[in-house]
N, C-alpha and C. Protein backbone atom coordinates (compact mmCIF):
# COMPACT_ATOMS: atom_id res chain seq x y z
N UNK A 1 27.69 3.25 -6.76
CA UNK A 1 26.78 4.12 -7.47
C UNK A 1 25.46 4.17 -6.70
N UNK A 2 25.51 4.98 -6.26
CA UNK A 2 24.43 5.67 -5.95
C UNK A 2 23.06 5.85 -6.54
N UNK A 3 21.54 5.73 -6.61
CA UNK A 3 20.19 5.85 -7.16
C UNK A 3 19.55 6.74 -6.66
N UNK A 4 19.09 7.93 -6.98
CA UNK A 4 18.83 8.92 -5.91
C UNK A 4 17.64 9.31 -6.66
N UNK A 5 16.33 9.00 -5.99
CA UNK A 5 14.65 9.43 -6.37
C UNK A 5 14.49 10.76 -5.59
N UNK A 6 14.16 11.58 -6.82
CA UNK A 6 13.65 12.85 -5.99
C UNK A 6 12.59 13.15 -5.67
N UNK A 7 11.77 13.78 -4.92
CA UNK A 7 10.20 14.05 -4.84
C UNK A 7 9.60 14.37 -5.97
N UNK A 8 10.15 14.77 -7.01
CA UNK A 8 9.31 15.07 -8.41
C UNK A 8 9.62 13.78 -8.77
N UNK A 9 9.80 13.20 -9.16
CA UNK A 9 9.75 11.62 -9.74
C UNK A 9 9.02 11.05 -9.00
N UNK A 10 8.61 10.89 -7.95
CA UNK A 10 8.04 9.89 -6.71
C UNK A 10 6.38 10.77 -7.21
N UNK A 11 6.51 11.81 -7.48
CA UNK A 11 5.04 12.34 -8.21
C UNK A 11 4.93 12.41 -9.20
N UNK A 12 5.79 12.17 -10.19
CA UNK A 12 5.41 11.86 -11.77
C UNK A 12 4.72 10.65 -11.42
N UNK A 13 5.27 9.48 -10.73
CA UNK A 13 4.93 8.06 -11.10
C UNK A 13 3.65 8.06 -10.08
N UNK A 14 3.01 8.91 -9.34
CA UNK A 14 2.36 8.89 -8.72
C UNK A 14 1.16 9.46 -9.77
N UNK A 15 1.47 10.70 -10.42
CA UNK A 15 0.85 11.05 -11.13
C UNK A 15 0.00 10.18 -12.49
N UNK A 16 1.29 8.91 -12.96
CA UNK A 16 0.92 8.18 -14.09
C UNK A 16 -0.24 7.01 -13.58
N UNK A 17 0.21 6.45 -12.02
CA UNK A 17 -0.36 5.84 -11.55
C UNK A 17 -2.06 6.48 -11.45
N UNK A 18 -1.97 7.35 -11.08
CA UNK A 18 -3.64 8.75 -10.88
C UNK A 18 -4.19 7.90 -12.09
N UNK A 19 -3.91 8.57 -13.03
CA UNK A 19 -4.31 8.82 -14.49
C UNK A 19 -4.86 7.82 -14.93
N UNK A 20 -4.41 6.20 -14.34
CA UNK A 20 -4.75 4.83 -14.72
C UNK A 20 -6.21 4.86 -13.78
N UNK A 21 -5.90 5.46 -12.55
CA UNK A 21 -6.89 4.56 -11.72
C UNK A 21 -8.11 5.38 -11.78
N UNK A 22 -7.80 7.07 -12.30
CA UNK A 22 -9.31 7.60 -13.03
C UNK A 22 -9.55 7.46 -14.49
N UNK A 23 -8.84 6.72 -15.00
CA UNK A 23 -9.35 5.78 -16.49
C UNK A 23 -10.09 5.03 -15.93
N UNK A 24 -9.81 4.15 -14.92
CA UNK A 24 -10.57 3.09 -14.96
C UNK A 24 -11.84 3.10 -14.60
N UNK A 25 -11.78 4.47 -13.36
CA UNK A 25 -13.23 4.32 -12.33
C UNK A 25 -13.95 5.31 -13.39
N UNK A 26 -13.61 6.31 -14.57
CA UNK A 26 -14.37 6.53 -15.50
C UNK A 26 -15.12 5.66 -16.18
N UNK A 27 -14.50 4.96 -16.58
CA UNK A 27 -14.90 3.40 -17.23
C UNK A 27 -15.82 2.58 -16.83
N UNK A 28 -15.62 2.36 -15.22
CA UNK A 28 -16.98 2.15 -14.51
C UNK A 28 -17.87 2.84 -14.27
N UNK A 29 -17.69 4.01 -14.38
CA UNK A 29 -18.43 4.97 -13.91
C UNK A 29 -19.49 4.71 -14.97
N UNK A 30 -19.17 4.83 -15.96
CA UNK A 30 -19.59 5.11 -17.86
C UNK A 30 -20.39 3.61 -17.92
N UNK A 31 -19.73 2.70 -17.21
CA UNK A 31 -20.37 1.37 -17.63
C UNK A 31 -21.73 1.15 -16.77
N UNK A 32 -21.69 1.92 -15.32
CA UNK A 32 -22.91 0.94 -14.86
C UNK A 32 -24.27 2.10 -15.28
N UNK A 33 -23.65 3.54 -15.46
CA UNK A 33 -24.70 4.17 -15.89
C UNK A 33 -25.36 4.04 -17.55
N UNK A 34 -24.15 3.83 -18.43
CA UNK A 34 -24.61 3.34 -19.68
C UNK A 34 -25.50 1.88 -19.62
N UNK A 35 -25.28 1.14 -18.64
CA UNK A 35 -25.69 -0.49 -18.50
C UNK A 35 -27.14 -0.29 -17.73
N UNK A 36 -27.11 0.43 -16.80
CA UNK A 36 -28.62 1.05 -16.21
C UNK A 36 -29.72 1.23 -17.39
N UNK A 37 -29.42 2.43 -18.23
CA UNK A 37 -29.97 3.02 -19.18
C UNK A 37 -30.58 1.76 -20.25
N UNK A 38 -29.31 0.82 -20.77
CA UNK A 38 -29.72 0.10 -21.75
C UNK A 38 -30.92 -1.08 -21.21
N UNK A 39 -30.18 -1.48 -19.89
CA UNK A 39 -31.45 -2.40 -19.36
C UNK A 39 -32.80 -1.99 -19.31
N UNK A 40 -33.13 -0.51 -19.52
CA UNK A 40 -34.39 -0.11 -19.10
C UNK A 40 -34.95 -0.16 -20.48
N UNK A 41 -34.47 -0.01 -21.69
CA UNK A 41 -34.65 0.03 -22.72
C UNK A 41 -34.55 -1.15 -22.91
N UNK A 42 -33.95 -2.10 -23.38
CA UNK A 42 -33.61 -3.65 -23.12
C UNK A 42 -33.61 -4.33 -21.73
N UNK A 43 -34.76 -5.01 -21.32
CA UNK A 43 -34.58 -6.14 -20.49
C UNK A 43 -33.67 -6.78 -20.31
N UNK A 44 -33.26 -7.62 -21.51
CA UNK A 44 -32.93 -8.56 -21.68
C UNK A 44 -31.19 -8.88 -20.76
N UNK A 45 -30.99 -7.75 -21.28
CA UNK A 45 -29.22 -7.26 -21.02
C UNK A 45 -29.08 -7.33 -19.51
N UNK A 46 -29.95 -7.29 -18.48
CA UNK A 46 -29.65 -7.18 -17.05
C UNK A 46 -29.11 -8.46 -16.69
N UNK A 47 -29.05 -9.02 -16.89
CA UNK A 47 -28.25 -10.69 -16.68
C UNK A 47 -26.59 -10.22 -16.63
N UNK A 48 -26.45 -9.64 -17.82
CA UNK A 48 -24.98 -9.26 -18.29
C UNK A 48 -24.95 -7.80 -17.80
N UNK A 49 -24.84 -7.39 -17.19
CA UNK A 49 -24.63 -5.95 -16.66
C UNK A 49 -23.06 -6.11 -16.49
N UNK A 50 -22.13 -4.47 -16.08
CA UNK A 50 -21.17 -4.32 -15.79
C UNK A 50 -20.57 -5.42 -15.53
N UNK A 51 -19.54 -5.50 -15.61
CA UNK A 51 -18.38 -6.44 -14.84
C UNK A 51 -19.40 -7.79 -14.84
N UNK A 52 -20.16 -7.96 -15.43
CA UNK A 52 -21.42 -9.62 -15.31
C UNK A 52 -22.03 -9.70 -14.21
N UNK A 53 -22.45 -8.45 -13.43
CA UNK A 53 -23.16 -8.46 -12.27
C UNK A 53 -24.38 -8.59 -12.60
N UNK A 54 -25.15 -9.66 -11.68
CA UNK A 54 -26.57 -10.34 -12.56
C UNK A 54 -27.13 -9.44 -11.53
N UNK A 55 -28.64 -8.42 -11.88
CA UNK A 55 -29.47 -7.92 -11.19
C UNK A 55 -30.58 -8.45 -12.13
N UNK A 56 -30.64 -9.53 -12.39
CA UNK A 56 -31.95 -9.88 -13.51
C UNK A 56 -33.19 -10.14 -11.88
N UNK A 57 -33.21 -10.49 -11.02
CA UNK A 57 -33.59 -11.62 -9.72
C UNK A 57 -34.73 -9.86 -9.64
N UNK A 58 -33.35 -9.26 -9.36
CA UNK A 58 -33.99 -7.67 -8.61
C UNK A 58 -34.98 -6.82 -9.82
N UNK A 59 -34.64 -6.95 -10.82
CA UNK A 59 -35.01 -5.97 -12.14
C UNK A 59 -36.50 -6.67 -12.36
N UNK A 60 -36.74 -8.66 -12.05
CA UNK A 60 -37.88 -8.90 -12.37
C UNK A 60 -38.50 -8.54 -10.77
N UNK A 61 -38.04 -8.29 -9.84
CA UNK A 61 -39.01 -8.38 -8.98
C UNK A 61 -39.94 -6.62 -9.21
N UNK A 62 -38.92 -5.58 -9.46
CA UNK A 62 -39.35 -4.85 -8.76
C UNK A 62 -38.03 -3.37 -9.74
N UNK A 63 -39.00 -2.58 -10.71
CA UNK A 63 -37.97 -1.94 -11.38
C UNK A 63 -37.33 -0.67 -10.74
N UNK A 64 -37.59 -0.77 -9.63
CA UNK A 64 -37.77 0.88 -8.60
C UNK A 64 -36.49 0.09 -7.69
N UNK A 65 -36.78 -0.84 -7.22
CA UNK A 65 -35.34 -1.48 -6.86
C UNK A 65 -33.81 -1.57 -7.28
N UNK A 66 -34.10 -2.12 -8.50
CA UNK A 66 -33.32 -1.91 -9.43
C UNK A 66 -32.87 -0.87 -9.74
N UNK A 67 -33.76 0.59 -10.13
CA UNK A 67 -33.43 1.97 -10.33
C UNK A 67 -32.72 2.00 -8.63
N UNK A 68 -32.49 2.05 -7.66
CA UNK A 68 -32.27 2.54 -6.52
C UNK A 68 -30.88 2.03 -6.63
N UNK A 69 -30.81 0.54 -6.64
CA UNK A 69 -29.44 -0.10 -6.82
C UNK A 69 -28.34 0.12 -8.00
N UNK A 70 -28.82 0.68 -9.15
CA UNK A 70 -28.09 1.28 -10.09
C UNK A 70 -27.82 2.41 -10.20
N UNK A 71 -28.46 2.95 -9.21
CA UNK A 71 -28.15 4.53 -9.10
C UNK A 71 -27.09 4.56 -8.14
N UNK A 72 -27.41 4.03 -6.69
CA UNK A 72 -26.10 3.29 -5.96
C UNK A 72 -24.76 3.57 -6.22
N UNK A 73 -25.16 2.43 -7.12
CA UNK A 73 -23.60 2.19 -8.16
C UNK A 73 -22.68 3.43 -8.47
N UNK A 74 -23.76 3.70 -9.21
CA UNK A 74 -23.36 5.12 -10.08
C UNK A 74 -22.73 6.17 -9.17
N UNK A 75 -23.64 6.25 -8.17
CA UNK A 75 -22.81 7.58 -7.64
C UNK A 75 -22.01 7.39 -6.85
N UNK A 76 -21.71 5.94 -6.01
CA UNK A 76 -20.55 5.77 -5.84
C UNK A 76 -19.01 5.22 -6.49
N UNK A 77 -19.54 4.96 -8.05
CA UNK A 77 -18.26 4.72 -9.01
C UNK A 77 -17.82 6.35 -9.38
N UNK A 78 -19.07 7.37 -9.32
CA UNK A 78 -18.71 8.51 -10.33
C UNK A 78 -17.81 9.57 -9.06
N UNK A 79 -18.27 9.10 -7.39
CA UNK A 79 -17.20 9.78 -6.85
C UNK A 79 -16.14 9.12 -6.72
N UNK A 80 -15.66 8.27 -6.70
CA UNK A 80 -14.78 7.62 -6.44
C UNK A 80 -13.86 7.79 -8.07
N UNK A 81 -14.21 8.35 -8.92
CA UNK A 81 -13.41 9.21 -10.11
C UNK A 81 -13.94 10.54 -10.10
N UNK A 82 -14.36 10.76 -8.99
CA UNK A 82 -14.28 12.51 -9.16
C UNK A 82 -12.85 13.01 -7.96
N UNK A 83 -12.80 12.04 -7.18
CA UNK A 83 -11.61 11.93 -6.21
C UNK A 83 -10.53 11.69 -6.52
N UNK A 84 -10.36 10.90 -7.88
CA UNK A 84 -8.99 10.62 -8.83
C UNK A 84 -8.71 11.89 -9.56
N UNK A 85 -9.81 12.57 -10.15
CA UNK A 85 -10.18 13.68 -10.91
C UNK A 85 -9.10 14.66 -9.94
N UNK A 86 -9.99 15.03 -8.67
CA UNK A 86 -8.82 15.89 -8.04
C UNK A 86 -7.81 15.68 -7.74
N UNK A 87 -7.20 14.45 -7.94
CA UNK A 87 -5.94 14.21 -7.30
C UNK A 87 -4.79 14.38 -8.47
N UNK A 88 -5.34 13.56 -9.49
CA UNK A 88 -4.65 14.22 -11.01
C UNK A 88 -4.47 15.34 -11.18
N UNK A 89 -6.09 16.51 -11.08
CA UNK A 89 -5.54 17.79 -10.93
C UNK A 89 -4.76 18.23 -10.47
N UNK A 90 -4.45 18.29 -8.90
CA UNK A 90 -3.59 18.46 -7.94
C UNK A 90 -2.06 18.11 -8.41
N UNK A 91 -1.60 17.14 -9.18
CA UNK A 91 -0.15 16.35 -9.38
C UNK A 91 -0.16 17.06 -10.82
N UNK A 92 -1.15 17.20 -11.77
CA UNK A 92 -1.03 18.10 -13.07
C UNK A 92 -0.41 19.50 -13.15
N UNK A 93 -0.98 19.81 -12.27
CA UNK A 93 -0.94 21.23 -12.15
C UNK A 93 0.44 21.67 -11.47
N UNK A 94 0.56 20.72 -10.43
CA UNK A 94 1.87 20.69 -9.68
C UNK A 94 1.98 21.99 -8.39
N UNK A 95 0.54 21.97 -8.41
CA UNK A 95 0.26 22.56 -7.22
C UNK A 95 1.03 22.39 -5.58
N UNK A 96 1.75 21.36 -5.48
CA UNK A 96 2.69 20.24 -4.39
C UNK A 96 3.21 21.03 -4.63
N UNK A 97 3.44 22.19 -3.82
CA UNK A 97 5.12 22.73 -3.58
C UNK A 97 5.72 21.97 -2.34
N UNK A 98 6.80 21.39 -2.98
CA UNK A 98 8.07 21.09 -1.51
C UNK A 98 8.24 22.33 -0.77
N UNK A 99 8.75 22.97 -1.45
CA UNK A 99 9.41 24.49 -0.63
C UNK A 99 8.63 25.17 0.08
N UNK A 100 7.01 25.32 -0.13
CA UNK A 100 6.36 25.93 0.80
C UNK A 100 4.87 24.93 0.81
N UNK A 101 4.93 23.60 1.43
CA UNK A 101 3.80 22.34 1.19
C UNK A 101 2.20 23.04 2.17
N UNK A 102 2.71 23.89 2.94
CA UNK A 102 1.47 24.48 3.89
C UNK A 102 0.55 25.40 3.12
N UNK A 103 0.14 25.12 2.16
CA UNK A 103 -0.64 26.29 1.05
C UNK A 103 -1.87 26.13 1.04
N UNK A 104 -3.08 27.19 0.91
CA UNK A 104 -4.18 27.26 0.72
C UNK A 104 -5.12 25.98 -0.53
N UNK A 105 -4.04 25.79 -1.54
CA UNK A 105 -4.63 24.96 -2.34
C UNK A 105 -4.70 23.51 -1.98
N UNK A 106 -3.71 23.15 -0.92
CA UNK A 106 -3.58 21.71 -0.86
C UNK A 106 -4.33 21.73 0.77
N UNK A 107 -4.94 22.83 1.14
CA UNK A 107 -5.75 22.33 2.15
C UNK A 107 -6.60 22.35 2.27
N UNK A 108 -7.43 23.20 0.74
CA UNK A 108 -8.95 22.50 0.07
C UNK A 108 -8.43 21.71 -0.63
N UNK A 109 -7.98 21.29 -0.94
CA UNK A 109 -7.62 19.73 -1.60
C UNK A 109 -7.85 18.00 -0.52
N UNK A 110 -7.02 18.85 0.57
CA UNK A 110 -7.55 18.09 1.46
C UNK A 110 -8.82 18.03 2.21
N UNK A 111 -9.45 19.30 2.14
CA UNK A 111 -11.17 19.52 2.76
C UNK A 111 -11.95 18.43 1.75
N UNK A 112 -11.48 18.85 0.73
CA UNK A 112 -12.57 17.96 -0.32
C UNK A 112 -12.17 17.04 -0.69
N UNK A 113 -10.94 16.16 -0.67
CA UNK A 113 -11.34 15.02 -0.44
C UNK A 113 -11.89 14.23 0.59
N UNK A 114 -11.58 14.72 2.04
CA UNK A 114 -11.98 14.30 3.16
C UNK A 114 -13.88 13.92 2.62
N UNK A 115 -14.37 15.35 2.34
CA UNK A 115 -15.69 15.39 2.10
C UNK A 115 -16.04 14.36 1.26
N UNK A 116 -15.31 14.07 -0.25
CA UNK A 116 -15.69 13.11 -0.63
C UNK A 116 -15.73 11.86 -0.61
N UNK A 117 -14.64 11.61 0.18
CA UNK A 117 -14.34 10.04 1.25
C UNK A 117 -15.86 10.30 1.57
N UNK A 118 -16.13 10.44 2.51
CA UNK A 118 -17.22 10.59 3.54
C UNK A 118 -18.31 9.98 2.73
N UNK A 119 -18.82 10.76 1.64
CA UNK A 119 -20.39 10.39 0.87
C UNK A 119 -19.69 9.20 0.35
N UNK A 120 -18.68 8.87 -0.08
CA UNK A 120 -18.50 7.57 -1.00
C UNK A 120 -18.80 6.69 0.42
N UNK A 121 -17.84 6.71 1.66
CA UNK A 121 -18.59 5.57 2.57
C UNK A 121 -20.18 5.39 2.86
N UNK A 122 -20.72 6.73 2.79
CA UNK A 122 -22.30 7.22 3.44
C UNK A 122 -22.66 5.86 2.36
N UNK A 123 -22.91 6.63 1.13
CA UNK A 123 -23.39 5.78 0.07
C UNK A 123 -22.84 3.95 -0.54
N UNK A 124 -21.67 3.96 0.22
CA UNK A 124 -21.64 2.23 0.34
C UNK A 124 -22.27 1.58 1.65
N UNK A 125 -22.12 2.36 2.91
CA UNK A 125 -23.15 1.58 3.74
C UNK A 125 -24.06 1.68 3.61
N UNK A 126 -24.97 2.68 2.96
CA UNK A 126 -26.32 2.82 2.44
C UNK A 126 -26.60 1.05 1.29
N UNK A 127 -25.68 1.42 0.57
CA UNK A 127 -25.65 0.70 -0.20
C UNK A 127 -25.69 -0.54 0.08
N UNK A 128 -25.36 -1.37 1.07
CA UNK A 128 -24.92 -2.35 1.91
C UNK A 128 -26.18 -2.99 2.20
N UNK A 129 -26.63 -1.53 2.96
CA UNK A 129 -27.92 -1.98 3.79
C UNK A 129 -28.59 -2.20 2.90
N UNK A 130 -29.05 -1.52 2.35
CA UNK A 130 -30.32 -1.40 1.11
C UNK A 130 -30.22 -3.17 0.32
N UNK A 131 -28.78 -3.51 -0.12
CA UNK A 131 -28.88 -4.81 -0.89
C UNK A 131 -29.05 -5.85 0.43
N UNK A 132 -28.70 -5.58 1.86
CA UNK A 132 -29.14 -6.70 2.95
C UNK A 132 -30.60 -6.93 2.82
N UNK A 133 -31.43 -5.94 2.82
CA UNK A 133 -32.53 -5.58 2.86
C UNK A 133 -33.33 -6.34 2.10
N UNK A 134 -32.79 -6.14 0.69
CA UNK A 134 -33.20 -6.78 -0.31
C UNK A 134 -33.14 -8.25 -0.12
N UNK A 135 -31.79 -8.56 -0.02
CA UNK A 135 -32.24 -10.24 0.35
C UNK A 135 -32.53 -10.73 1.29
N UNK A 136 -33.09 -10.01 2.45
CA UNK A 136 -33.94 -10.38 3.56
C UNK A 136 -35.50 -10.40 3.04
N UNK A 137 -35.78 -9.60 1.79
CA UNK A 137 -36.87 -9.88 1.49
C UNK A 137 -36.83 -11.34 0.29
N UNK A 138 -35.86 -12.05 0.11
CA UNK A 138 -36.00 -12.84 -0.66
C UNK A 138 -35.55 -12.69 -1.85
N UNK A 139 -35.12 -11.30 -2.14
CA UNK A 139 -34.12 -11.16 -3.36
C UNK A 139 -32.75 -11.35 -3.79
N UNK A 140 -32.84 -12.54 -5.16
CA UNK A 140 -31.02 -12.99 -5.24
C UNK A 140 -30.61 -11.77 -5.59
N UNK A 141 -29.22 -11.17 -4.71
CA UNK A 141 -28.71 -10.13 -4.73
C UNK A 141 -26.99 -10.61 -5.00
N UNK A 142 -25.90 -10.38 -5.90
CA UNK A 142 -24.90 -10.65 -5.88
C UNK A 142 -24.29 -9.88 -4.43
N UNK A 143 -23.02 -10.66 -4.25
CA UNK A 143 -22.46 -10.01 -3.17
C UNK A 143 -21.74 -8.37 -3.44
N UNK A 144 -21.83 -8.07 -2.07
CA UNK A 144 -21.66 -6.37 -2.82
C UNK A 144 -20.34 -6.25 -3.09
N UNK A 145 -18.97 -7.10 -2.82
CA UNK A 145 -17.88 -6.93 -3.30
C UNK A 145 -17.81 -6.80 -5.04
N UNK A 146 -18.81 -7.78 -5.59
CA UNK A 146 -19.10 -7.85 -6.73
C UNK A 146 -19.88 -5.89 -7.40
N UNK A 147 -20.66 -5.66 -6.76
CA UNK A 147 -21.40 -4.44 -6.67
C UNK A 147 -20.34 -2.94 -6.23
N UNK A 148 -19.18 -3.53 -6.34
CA UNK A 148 -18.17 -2.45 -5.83
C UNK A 148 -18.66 -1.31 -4.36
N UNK A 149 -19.28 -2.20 -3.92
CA UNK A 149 -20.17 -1.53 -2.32
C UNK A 149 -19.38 -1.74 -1.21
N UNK A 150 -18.85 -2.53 -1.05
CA UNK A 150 -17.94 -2.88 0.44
C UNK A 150 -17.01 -2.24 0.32
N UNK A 151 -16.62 -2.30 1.68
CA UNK A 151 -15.65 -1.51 2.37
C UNK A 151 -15.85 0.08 3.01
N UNK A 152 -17.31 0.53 3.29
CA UNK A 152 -17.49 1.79 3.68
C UNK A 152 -16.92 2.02 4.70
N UNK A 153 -16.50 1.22 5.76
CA UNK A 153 -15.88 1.50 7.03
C UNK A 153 -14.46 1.97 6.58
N UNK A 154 -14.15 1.64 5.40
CA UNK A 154 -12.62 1.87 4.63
C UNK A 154 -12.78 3.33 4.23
N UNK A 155 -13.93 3.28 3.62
CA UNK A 155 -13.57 4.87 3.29
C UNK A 155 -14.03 5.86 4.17
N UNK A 156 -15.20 5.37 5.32
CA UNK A 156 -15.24 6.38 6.29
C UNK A 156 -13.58 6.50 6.66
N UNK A 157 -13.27 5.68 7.26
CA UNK A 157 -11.68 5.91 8.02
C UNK A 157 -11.13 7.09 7.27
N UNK A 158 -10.94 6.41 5.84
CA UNK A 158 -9.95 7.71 5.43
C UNK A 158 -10.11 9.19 5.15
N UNK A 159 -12.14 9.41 5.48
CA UNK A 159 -12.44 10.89 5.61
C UNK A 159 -12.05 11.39 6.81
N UNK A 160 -12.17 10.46 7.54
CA UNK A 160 -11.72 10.73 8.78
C UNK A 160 -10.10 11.64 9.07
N UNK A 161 -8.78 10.18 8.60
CA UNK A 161 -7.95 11.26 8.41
C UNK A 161 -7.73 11.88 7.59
N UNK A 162 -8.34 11.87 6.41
CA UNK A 162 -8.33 13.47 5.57
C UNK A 162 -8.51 14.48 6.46
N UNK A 163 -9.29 14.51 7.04
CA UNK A 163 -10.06 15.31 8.02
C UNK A 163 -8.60 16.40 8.65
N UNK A 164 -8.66 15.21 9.61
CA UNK A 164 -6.95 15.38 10.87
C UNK A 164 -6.12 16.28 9.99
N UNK A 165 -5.53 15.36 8.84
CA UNK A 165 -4.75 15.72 8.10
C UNK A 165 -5.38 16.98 7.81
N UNK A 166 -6.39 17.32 7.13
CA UNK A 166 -6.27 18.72 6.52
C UNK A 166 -6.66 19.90 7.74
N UNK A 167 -6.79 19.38 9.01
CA UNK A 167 -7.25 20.41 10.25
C UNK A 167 -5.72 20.70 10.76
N UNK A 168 -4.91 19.79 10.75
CA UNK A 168 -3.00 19.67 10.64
C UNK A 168 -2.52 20.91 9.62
N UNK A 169 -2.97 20.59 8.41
CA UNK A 169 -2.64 21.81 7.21
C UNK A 169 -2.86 23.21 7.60
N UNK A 170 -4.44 23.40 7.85
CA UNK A 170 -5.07 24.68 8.21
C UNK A 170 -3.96 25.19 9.53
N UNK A 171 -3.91 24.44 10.47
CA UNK A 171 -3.06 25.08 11.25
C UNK A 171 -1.60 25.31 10.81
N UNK A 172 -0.79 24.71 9.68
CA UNK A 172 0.47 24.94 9.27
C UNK A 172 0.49 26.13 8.81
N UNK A 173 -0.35 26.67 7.60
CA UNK A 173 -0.64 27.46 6.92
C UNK A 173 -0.65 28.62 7.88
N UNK A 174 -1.18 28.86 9.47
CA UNK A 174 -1.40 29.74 10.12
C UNK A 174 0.05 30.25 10.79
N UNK A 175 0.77 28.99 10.70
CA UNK A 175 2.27 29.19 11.44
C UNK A 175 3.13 29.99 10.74
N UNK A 176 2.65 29.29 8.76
CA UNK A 176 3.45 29.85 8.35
C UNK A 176 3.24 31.15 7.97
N UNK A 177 2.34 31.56 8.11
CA UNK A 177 1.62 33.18 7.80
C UNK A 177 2.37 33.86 8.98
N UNK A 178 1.84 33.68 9.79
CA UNK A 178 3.02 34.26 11.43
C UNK A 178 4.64 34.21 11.30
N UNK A 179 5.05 33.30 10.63
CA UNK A 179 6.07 33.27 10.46
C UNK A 179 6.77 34.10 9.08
N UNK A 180 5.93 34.40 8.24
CA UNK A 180 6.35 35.60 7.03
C UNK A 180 6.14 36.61 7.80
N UNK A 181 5.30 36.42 8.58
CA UNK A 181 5.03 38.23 8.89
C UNK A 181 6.18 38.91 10.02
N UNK A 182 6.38 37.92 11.26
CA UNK A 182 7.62 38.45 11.67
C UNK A 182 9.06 38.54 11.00
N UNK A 183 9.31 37.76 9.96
CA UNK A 183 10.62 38.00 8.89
C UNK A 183 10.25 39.34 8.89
């Protein structure tokens, strides 16, 4: 007996998988900007921030710091679920044609994620630097694995081949246009 996975199943479960991992980075997303907000209103709460990331060290030195580093956060949790966002779209919609995969939609799909790889790395090595910075001036700074900041060289890479990949597409799309037109 035979088990035979077809490409629509291999994207349903791809799809269910999506759906979890922009629950979650919503969730963060929602948490460090809701957790920003309340600390500014409440002090007290910066000890206990997101995930128990202590910025109490940074928040007493200096509240413009703090605003810089929570903003950080934010806009690199809120792309990093705006990139799940499209990818769900993309598997929702079922835009993936097998039969003709060289299509206009999946190669702005691929432009923009490439693009959004890119600012999510910009803004974690920014991010990087900015908290080195900080504790070169003497500020206890948690490590940025904790700060969901590392790894920008990770996501530069993969704007990178988004990139390839979707400059690969654009040219498929051109073959296959040449190729309807002489049929």
């Amino acid at each position: 007996m035979e088990i035979k996975i077809t490409i629509r199943q291999t994207l349903n479960v791809l799809l269910v998988l999506s759906w979890l991992l922009f629950t979650g980075l919503c969730i963060e997303a929602g948490g460090f900007i809701a957790n920003a907000i309340f600390a500014i209103a409440n002090p007290g709460i910066v000890t206990h921030l997101w995930q128990q990331v202590d910025l109490s060290a940074l928040f007493q030195h200096d509240h413009g710091y703090f605003f810089v580093v929570t903003l950080l956060l934010s806009i690199v949790a809120v792309m990093k679920a705006w990139l799940f966002f499209l990818i769900v779209k993309m598997l929702y919609k079922k835009d993936l044609d097998m039969a003709l995969p060289f299509s206009d939609k999946v190669r702005r799909f691929l432009f923009l994620s490439s693009y959004i790889t890119l600012v999510i790395g910009l803004f974690c090595w920014y991010g990087v630097k900015y908290t080195e910075w900080l504790v070169g001036k003497g500020i206890k700074m948690p490590d940025t694995q904790y700060l969901r900041l590392g790894g920008a060289d990770v996501w530069l890479f993969m704007a990178v081949v988004l990139f390839i990949i979707a400059q690969i597409f654009k040219r498929g799309i051109e073959i296959q246009s040449e190729n309807e037109l002489t049929v």
